[in-house]
PDB file of N, CA and C in Angstrom:
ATOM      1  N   UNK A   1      92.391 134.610 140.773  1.00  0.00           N
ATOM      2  CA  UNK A   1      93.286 133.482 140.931  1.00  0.00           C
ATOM      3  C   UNK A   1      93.933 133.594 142.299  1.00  0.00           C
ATOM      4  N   UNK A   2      93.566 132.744 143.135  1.00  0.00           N
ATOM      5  CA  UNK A   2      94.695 132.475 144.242  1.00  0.00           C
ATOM      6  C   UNK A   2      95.614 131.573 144.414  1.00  0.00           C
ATOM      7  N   UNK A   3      96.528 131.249 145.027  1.00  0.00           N
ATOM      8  CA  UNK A   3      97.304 130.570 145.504  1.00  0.00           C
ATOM      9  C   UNK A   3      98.779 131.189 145.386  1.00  0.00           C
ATOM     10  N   UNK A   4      99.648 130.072 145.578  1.00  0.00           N
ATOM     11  CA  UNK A   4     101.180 130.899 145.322  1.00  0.00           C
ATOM     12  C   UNK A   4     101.726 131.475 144.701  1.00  0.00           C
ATOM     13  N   UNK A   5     102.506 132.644 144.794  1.00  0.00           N
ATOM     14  CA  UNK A   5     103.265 133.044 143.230  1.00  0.00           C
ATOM     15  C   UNK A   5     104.519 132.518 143.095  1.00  0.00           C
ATOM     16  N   UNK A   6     104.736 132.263 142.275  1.00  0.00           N
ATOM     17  CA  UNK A   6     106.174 131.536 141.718  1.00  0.00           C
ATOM     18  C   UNK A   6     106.553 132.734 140.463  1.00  0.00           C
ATOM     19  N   UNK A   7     107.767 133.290 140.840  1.00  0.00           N
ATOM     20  CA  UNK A   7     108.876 134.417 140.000  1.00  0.00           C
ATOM     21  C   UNK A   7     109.764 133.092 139.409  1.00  0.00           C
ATOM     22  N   UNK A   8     110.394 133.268 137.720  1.00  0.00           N
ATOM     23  CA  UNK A   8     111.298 133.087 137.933  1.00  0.00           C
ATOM     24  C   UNK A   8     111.757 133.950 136.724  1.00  0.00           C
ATOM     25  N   UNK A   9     113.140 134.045 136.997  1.00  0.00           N
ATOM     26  CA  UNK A   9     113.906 134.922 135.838  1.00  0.00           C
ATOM     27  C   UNK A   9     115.444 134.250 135.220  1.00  0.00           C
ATOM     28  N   UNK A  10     115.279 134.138 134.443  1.00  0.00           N
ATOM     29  CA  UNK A  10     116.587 133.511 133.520  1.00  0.00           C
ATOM     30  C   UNK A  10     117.607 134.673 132.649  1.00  0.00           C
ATOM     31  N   UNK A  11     118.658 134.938 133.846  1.00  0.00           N
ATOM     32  CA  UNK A  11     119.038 136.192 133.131  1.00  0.00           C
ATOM     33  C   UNK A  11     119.943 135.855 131.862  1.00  0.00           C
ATOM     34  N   UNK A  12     120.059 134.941 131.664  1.00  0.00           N
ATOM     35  CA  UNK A  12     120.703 134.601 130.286  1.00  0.00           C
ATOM     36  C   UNK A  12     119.439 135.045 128.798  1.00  0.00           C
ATOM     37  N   UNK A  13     118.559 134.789 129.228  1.00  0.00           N
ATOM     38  CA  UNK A  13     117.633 134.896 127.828  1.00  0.00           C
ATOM     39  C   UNK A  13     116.776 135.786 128.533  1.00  0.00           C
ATOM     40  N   UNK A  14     117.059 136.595 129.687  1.00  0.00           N
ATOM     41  CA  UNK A  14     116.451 138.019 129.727  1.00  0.00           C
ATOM     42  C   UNK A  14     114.937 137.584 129.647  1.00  0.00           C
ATOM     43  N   UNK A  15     114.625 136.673 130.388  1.00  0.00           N
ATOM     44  CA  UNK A  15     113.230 136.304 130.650  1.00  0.00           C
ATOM     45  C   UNK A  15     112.319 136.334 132.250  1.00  0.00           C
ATOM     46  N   UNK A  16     111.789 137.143 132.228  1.00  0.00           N
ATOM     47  CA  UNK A  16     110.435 136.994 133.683  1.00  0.00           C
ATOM     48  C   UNK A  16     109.502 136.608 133.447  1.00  0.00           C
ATOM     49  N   UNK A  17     108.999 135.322 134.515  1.00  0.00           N
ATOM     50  CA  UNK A  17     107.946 134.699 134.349  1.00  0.00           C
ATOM     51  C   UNK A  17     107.229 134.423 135.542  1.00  0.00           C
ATOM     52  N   UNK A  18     105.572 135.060 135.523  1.00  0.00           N
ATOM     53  CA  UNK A  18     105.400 134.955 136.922  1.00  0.00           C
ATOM     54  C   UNK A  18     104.164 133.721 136.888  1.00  0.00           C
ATOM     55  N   UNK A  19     103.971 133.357 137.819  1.00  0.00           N
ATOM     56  CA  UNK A  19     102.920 132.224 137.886  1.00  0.00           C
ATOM     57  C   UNK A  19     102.412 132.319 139.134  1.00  0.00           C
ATOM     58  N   UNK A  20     100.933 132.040 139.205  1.00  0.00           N
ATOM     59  CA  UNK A  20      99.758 131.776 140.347  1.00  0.00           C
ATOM     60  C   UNK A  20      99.115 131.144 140.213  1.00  0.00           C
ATOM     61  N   UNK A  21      98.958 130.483 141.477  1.00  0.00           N
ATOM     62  CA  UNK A  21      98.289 129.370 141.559  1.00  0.00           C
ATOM     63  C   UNK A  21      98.800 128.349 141.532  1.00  0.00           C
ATOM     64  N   UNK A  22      97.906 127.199 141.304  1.00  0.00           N
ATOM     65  CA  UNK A  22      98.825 125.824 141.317  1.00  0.00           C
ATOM     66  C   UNK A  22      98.498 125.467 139.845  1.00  0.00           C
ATOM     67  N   UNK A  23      99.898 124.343 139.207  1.00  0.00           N
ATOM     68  CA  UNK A  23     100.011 124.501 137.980  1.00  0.00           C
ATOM     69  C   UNK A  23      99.121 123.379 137.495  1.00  0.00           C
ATOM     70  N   UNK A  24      98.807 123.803 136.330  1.00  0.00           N
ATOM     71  CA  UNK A  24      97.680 123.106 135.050  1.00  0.00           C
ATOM     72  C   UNK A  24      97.659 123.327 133.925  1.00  0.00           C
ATOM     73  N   UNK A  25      97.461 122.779 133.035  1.00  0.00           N
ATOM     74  CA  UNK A  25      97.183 122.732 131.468  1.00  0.00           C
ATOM     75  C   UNK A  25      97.151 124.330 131.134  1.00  0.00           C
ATOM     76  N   UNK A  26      97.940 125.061 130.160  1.00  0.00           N
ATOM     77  CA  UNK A  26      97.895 126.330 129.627  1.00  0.00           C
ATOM     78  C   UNK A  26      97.988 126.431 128.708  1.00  0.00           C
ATOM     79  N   UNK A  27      97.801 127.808 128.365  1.00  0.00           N
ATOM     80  CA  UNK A  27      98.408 127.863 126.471  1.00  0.00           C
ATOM     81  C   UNK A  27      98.731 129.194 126.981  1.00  0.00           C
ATOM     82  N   UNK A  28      99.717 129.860 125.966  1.00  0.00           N
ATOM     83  CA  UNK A  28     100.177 131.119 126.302  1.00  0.00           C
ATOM     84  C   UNK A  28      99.295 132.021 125.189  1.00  0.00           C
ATOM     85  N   UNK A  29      99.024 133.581 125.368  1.00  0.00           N
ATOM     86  CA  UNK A  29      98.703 134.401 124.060  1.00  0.00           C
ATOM     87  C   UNK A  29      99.192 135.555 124.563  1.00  0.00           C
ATOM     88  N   UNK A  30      99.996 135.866 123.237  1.00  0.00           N
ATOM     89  CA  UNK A  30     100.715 136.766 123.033  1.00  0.00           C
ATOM     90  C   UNK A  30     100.395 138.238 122.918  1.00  0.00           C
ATOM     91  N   UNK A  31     100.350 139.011 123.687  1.00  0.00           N
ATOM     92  CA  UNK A  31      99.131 140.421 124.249  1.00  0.00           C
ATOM     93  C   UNK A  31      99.885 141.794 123.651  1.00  0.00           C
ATOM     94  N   UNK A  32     101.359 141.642 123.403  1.00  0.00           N
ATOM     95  CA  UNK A  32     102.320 142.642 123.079  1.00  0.00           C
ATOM     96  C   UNK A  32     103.453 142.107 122.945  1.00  0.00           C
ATOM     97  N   UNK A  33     104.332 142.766 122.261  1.00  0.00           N
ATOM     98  CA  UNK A  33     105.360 142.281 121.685  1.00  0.00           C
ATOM     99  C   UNK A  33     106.424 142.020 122.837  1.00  0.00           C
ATOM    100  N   UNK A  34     106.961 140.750 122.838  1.00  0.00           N
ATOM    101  CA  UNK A  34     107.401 140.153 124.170  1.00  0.00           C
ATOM    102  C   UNK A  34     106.764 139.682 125.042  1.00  0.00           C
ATOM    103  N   UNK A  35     105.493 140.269 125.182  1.00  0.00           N
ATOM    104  CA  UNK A  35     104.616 139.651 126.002  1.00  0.00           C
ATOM    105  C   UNK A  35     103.807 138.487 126.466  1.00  0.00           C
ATOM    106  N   UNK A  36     103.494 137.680 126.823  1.00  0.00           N
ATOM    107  CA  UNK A  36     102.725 136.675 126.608  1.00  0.00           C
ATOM    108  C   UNK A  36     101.703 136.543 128.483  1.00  0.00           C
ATOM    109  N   UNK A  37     100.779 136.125 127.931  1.00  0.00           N
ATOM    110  CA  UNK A  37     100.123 136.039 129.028  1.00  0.00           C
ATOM    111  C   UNK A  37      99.616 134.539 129.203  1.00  0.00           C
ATOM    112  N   UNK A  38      99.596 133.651 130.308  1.00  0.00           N
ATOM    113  CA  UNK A  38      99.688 132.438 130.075  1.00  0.00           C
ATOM    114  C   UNK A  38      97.754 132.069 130.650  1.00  0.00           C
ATOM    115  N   UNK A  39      97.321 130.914 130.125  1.00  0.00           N
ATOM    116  CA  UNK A  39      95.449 131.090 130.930  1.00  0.00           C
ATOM    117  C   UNK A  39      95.865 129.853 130.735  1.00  0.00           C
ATOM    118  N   UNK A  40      94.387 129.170 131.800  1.00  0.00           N
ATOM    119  CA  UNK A  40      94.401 127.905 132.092  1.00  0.00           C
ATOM    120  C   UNK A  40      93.292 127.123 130.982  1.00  0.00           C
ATOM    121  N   UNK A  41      93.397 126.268 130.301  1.00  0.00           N
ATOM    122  CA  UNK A  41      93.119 125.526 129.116  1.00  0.00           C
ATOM    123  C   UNK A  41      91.605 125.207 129.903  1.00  0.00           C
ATOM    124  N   UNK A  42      90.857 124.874 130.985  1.00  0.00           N
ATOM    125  CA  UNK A  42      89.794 124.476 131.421  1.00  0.00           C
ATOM    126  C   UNK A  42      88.942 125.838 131.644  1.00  0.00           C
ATOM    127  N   UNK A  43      89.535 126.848 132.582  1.00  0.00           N
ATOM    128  CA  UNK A  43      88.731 128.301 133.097  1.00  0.00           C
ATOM    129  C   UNK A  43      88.783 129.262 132.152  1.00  0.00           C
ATOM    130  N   UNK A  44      90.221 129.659 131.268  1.00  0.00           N
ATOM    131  CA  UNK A  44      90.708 130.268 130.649  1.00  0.00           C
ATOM    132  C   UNK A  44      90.913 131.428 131.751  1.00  0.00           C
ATOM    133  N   UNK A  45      91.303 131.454 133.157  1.00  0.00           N
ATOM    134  CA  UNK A  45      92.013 132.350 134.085  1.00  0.00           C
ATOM    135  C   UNK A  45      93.048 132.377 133.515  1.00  0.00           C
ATOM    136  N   UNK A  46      93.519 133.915 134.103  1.00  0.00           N
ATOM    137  CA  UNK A  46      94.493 134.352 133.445  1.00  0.00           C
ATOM    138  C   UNK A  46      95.833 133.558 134.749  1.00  0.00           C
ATOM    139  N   UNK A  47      96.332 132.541 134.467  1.00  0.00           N
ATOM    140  CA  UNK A  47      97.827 132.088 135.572  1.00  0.00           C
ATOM    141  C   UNK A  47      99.391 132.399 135.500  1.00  0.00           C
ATOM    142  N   UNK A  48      99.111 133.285 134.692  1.00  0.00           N
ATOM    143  CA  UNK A  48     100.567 133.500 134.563  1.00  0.00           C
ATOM    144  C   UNK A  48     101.127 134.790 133.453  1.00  0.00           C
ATOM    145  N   UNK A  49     102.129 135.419 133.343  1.00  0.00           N
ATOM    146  CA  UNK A  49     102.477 136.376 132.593  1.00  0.00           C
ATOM    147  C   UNK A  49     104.489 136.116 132.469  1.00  0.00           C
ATOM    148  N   UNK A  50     104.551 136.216 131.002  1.00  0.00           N
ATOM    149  CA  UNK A  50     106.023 136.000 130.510  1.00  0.00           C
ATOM    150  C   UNK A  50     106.551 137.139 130.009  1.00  0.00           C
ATOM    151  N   UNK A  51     107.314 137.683 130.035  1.00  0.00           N
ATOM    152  CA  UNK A  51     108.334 139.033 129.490  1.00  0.00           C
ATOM    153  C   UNK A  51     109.612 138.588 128.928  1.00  0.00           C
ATOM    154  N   UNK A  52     109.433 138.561 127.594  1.00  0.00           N
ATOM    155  CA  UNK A  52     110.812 138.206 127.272  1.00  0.00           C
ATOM    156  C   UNK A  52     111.380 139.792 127.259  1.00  0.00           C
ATOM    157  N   UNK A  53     113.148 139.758 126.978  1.00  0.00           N
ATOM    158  CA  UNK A  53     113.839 141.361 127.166  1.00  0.00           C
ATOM    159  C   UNK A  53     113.085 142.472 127.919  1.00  0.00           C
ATOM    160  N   UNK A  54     113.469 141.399 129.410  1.00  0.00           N
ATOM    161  CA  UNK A  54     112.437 142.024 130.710  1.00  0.00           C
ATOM    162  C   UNK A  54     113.796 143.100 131.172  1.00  0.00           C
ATOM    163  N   UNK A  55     114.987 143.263 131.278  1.00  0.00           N
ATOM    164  CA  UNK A  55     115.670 144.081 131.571  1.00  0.00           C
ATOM    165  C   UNK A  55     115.726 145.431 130.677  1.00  0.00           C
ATOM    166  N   UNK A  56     115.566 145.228 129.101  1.00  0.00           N
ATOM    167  CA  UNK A  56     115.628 146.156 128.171  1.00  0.00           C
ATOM    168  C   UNK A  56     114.477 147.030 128.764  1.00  0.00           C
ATOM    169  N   UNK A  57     113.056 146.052 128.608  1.00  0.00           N
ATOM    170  CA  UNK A  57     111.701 146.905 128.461  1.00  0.00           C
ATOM    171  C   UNK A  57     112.218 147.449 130.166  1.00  0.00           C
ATOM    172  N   UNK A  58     112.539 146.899 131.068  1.00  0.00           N
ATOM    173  CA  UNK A  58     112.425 147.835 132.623  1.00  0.00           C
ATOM    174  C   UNK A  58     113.531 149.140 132.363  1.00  0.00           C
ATOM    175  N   UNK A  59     114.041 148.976 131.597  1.00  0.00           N
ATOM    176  CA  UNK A  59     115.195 150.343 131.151  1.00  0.00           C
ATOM    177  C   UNK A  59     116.127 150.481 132.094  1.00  0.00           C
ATOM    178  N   UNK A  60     117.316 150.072 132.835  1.00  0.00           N
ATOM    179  CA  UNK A  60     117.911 149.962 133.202  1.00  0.00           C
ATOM    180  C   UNK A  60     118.003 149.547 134.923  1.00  0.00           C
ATOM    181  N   UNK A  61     117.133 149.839 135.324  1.00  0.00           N
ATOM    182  CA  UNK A  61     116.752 149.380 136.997  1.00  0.00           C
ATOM    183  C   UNK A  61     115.412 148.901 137.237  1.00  0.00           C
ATOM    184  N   UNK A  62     115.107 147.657 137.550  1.00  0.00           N
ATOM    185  CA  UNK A  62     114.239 147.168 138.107  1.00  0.00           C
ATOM    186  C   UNK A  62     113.823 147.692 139.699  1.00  0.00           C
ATOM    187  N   UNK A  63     114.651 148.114 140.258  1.00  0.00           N
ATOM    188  CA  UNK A  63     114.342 148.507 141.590  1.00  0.00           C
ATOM    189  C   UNK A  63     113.099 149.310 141.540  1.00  0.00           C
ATOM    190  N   UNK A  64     113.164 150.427 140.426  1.00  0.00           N
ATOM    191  CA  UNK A  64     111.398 150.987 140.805  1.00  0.00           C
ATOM    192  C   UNK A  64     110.693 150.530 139.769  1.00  0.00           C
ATOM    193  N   UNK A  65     110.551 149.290 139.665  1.00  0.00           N
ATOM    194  CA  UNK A  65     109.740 149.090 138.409  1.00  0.00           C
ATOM    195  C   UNK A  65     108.361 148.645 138.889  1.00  0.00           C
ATOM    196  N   UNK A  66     107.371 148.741 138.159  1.00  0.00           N
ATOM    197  CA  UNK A  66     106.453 148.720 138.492  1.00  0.00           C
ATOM    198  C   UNK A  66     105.431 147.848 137.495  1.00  0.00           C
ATOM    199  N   UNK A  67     104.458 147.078 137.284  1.00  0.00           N
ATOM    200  CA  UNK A  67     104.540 146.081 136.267  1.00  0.00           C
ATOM    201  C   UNK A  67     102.519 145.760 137.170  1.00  0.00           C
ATOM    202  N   UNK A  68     101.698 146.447 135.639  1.00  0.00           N
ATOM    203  CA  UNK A  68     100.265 145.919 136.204  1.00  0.00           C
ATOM    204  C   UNK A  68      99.879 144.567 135.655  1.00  0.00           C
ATOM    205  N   UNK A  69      99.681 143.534 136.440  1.00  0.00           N
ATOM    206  CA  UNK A  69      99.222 141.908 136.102  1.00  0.00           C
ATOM    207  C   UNK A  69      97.611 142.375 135.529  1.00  0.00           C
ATOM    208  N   UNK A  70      97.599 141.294 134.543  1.00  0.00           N
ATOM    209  CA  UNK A  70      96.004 141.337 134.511  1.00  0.00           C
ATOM    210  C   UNK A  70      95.562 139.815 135.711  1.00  0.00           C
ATOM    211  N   UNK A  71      96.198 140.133 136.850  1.00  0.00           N
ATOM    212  CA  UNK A  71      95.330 138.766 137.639  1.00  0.00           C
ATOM    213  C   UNK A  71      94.975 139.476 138.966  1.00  0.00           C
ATOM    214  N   UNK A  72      93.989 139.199 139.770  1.00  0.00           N
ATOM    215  CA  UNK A  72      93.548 139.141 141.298  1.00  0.00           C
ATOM    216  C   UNK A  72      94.590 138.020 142.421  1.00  0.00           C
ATOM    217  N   UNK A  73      95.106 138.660 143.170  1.00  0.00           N
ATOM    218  CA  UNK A  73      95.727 137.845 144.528  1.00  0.00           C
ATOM    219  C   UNK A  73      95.299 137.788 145.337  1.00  0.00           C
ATOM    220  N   UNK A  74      94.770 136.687 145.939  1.00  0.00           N
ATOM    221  CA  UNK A  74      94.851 136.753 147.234  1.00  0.00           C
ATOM    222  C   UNK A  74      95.884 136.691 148.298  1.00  0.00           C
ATOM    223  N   UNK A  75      96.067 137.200 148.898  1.00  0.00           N
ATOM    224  CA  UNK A  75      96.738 137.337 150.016  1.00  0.00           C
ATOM    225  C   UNK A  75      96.439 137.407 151.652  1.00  0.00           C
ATOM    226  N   UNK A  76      96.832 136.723 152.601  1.00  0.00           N
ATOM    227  CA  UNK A  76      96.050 136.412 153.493  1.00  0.00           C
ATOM    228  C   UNK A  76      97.465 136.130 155.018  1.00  0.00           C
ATOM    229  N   UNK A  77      97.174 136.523 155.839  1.00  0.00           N
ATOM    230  CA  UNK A  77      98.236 136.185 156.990  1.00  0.00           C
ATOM    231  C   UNK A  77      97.853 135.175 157.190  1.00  0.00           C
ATOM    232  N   UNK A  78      98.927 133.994 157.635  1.00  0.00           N
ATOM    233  CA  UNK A  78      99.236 132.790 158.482  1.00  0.00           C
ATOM    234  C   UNK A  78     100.391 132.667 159.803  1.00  0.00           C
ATOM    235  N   UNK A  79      99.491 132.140 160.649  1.00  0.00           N
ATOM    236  CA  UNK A  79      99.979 132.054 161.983  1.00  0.00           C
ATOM    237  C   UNK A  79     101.253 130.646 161.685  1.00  0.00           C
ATOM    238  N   UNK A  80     102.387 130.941 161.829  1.00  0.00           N
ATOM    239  CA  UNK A  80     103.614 129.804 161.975  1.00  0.00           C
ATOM    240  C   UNK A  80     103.911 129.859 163.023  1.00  0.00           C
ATOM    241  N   UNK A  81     103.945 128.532 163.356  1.00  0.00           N
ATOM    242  CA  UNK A  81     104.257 128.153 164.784  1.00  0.00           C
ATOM    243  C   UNK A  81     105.399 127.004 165.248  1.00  0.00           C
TER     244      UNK A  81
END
């Protein structure tokens, strides 16, 4: 999956949600408890991943947290001018 990533986190309901790519038709499935992994209804790519009680499961500091996606990024330099 390439394109942008979009983070967002709602610290009221203790939710992280990451997204790639550009958005389309999904369904979410649920991989572990809290977990959900979101795919696209046409490819079934994997676009996205949800964590509910994302502060609990990181155990008190996110700063070294570390978190394996099941997706591929591309990433690529652009010249701004």
């Amino acid at each position: 999956m390439k394109g942008k990533m979009r983070v967002y986190y709602d610290e009221e309901g203790d939710y992280l949600e990451i997204r790639v790519g550009e958005q389309s038709e999904n369904y979410g499935e649920e991989i572990s408890d809290d977990v959900t992994i979101f795919k696209d209804e046409t490819t079934d790519e994997v676009v996205g991943i949800g964590i509910l009680n994302f502060k609990k499961k990181a155990k008190s500091s996110i700063n070294n947290l570390e978190i394996d996606l099941p997706i591929d990024i591309g990433l690529f330099a652009r010249t701004i001018e």
